[in-house]
N, C-alpha and C. Protein backbone atom coordinates (compact mmCIF):
# COMPACT_ATOMS: atom_id res chain seq x y z
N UNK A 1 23.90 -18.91 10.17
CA UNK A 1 22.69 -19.33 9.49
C UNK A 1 21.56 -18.30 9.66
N UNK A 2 21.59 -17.52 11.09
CA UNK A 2 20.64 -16.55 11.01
C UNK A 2 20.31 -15.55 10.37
N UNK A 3 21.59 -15.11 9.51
CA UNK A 3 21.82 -14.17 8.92
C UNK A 3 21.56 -13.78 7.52
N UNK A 4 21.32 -15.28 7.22
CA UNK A 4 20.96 -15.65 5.80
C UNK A 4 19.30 -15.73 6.00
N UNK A 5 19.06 -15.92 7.08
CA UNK A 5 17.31 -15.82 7.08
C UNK A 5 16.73 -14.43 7.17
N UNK A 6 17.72 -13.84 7.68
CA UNK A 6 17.38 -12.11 7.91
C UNK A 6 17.24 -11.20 6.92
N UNK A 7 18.52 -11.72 6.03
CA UNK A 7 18.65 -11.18 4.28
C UNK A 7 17.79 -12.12 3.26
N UNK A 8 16.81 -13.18 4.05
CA UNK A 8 16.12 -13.57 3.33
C UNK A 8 14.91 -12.96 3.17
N UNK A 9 14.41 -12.99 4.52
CA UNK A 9 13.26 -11.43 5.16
C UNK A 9 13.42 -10.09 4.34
N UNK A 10 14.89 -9.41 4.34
CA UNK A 10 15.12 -8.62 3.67
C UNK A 10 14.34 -8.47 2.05
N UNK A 11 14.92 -9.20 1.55
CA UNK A 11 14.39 -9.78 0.12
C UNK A 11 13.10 -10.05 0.12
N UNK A 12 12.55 -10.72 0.99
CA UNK A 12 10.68 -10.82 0.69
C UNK A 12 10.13 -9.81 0.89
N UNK A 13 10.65 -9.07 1.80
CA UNK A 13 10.06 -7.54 2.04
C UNK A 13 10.18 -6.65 0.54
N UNK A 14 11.21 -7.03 -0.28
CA UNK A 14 11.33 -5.89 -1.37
C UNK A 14 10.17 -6.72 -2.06
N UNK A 15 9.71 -8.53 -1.81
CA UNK A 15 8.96 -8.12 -3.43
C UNK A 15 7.63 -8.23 -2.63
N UNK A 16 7.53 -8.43 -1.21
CA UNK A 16 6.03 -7.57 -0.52
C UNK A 16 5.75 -5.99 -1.19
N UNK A 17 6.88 -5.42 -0.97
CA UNK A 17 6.01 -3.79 -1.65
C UNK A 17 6.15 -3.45 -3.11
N UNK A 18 6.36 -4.84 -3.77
CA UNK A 18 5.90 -4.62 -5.06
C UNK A 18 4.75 -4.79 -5.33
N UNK A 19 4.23 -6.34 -4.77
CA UNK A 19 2.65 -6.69 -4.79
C UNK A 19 1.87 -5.80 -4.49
N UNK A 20 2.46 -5.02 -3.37
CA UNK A 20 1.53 -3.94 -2.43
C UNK A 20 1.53 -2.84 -3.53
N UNK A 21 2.52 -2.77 -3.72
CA UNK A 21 2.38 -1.01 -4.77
C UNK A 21 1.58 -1.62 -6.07
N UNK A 22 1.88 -2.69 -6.16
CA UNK A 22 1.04 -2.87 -7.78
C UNK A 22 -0.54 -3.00 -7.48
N UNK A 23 -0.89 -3.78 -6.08
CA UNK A 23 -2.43 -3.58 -5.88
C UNK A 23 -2.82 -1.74 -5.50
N UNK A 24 -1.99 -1.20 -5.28
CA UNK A 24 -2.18 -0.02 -4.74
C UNK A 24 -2.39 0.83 -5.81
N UNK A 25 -0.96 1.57 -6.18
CA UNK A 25 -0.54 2.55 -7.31
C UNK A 25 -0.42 1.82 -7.92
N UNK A 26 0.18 2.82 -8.74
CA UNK A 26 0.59 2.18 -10.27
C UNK A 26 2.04 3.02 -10.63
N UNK A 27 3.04 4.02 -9.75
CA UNK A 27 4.09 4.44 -9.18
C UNK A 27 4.71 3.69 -8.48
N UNK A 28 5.86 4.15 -9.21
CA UNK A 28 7.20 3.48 -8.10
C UNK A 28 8.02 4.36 -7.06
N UNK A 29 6.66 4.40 -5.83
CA UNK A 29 7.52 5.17 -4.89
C UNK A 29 8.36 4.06 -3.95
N UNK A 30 7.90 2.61 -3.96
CA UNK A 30 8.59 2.17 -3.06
C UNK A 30 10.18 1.59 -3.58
N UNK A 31 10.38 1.84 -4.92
CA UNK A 31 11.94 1.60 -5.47
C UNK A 31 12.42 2.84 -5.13
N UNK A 32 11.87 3.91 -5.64
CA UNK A 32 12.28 5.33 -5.24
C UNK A 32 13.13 5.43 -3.41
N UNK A 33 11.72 5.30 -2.81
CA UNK A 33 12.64 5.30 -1.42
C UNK A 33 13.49 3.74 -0.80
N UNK A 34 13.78 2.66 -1.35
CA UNK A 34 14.87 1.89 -1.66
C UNK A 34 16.13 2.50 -1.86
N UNK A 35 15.86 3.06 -3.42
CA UNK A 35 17.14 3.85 -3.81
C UNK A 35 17.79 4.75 -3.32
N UNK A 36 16.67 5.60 -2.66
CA UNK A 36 17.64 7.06 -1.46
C UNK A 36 17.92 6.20 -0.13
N UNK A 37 17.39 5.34 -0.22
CA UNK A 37 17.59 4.53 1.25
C UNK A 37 19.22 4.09 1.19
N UNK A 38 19.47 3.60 -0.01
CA UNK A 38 20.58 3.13 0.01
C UNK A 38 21.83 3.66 -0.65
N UNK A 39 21.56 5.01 -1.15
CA UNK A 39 22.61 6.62 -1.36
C UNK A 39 22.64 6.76 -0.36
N UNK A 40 21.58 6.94 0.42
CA UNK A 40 21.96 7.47 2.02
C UNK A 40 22.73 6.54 2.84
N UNK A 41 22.58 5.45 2.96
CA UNK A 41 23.57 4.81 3.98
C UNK A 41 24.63 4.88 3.17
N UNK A 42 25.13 5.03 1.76
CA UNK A 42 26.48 4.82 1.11
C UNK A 42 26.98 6.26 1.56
N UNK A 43 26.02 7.32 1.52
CA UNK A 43 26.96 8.54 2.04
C UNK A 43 27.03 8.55 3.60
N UNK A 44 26.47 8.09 4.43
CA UNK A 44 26.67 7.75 5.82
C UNK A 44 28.29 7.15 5.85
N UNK A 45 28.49 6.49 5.39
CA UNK A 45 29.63 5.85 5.39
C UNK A 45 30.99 6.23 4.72
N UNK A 46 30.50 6.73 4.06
CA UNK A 46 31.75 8.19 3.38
C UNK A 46 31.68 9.35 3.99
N UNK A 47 30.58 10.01 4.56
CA UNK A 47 30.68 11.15 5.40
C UNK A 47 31.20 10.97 7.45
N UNK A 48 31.10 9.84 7.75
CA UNK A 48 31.58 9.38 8.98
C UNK A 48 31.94 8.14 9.23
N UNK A 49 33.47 8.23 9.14
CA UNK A 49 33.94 7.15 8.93
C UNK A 49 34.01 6.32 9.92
N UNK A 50 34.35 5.04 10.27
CA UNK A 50 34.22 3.64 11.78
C UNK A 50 35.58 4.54 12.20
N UNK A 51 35.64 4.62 13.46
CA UNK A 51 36.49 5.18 14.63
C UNK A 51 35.95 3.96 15.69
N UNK A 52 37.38 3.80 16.46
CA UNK A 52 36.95 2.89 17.81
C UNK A 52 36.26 3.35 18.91
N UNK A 53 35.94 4.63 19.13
CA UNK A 53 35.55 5.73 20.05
C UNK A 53 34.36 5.35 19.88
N UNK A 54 33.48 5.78 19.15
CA UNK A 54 31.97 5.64 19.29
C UNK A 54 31.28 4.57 18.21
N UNK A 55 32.18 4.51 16.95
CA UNK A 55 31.83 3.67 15.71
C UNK A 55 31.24 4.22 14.84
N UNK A 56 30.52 5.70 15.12
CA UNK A 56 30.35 5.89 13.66
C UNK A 56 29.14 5.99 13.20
N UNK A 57 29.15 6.19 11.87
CA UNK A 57 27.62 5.94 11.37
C UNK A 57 28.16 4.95 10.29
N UNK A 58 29.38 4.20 10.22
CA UNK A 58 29.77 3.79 9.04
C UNK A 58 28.80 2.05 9.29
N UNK A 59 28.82 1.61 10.52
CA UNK A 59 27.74 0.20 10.67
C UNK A 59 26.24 0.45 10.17
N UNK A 60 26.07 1.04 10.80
CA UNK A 60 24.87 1.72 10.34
C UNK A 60 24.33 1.83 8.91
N UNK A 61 25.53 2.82 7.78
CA UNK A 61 25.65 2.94 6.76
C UNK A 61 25.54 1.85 6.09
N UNK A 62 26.67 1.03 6.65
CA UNK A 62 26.34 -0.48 5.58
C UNK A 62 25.07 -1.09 5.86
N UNK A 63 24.41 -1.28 7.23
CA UNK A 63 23.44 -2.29 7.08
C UNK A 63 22.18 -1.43 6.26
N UNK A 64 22.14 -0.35 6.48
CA UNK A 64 21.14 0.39 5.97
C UNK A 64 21.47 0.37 4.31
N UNK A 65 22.40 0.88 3.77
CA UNK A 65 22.67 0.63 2.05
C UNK A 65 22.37 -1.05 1.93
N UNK A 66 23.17 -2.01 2.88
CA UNK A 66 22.76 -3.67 2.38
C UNK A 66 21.30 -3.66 2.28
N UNK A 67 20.72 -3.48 3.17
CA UNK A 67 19.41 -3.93 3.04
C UNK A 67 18.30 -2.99 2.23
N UNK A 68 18.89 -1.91 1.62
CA UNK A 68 18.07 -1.31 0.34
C UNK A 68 18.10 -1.96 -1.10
N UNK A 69 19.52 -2.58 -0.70
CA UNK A 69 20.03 -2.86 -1.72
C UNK A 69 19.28 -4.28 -1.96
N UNK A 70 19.09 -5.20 -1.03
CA UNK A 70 18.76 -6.87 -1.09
C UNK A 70 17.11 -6.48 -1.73
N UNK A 71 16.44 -5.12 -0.47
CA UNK A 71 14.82 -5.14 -0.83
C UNK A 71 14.54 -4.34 -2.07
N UNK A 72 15.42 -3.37 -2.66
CA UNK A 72 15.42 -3.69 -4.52
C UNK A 72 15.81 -4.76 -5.11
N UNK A 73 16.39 -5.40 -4.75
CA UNK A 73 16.94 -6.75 -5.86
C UNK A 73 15.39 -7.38 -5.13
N UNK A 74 14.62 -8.12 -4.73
CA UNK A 74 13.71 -8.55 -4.43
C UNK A 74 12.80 -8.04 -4.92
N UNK A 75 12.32 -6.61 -5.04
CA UNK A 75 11.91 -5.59 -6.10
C UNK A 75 11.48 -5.74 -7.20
N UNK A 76 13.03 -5.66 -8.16
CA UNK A 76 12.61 -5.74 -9.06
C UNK A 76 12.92 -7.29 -9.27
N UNK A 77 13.05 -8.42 -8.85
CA UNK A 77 12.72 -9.83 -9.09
C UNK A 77 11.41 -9.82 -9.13
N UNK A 78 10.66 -9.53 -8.59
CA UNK A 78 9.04 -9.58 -8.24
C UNK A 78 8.73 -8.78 -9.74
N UNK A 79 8.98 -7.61 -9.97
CA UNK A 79 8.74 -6.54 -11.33
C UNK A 79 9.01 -7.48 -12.66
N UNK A 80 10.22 -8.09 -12.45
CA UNK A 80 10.63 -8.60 -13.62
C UNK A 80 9.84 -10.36 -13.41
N UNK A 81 9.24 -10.70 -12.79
CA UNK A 81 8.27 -11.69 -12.61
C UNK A 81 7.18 -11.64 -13.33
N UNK A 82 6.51 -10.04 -12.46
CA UNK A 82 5.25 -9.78 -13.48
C UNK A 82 4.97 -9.44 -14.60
N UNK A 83 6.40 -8.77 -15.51
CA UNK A 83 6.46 -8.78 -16.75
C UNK A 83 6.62 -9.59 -17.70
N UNK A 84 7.07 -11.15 -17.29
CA UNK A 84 7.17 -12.40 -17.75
C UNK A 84 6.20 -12.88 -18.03
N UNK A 85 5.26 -12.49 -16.67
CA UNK A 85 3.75 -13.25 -16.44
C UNK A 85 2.67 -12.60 -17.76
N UNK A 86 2.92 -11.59 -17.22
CA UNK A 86 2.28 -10.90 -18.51
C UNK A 86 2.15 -11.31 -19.63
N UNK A 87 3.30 -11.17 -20.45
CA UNK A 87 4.20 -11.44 -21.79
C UNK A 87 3.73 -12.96 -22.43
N UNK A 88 3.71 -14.06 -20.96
CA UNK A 88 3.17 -15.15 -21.02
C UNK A 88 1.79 -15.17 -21.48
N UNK A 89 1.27 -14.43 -20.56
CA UNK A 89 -0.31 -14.63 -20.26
C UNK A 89 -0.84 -13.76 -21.93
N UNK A 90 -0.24 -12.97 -22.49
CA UNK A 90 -1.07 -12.38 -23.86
C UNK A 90 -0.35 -13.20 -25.10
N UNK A 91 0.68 -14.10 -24.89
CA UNK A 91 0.84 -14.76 -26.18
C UNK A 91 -0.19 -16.35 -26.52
């Protein structure tokens, strides 16, 4: 059960730095570093694979790609929120 609260955290965090970037900028650096966040743990995990010896960077790899991956989908849920709202709000 904890785990589902953690990847829930995960997820509010992606559409926290949407609010934040939309009061802020008006750029999407925080999808930007999401997205290398989570190339990078996918090549972590293709470049060093789980061995029983030390383990790797392949744990690592996944939790780091999962959780780029949950705080873009939270992201752009929040993005594709405010474009609804919008769309709403001028008809």
């Amino acid at each position: 059960m904890i785990f589902y609260v953690i990847w829930a955290t995960v997820i509010a965090l992606g559409v926290g730095l949407r609010v934040l970037e939309l009061k802020r900028t008006s750029k999407p650096v925080a999808a930007l570093a999401l997205i290398a966040g989570a190339v990078v743990g996918f090549a972590m995990m293709k470049l060093r694979p789980f061995n029983f010896a030390d383990g790797g960077l392949y744990m690592e790899g996944l939790l780091l790609s999962a959780a780029c991956a949950l705080a873009l989908a939270g992201y752009l849920a929040a993005t594709l929120w405010f474009v609804v709202r919008a769309q709403i709000g001028r008809v």
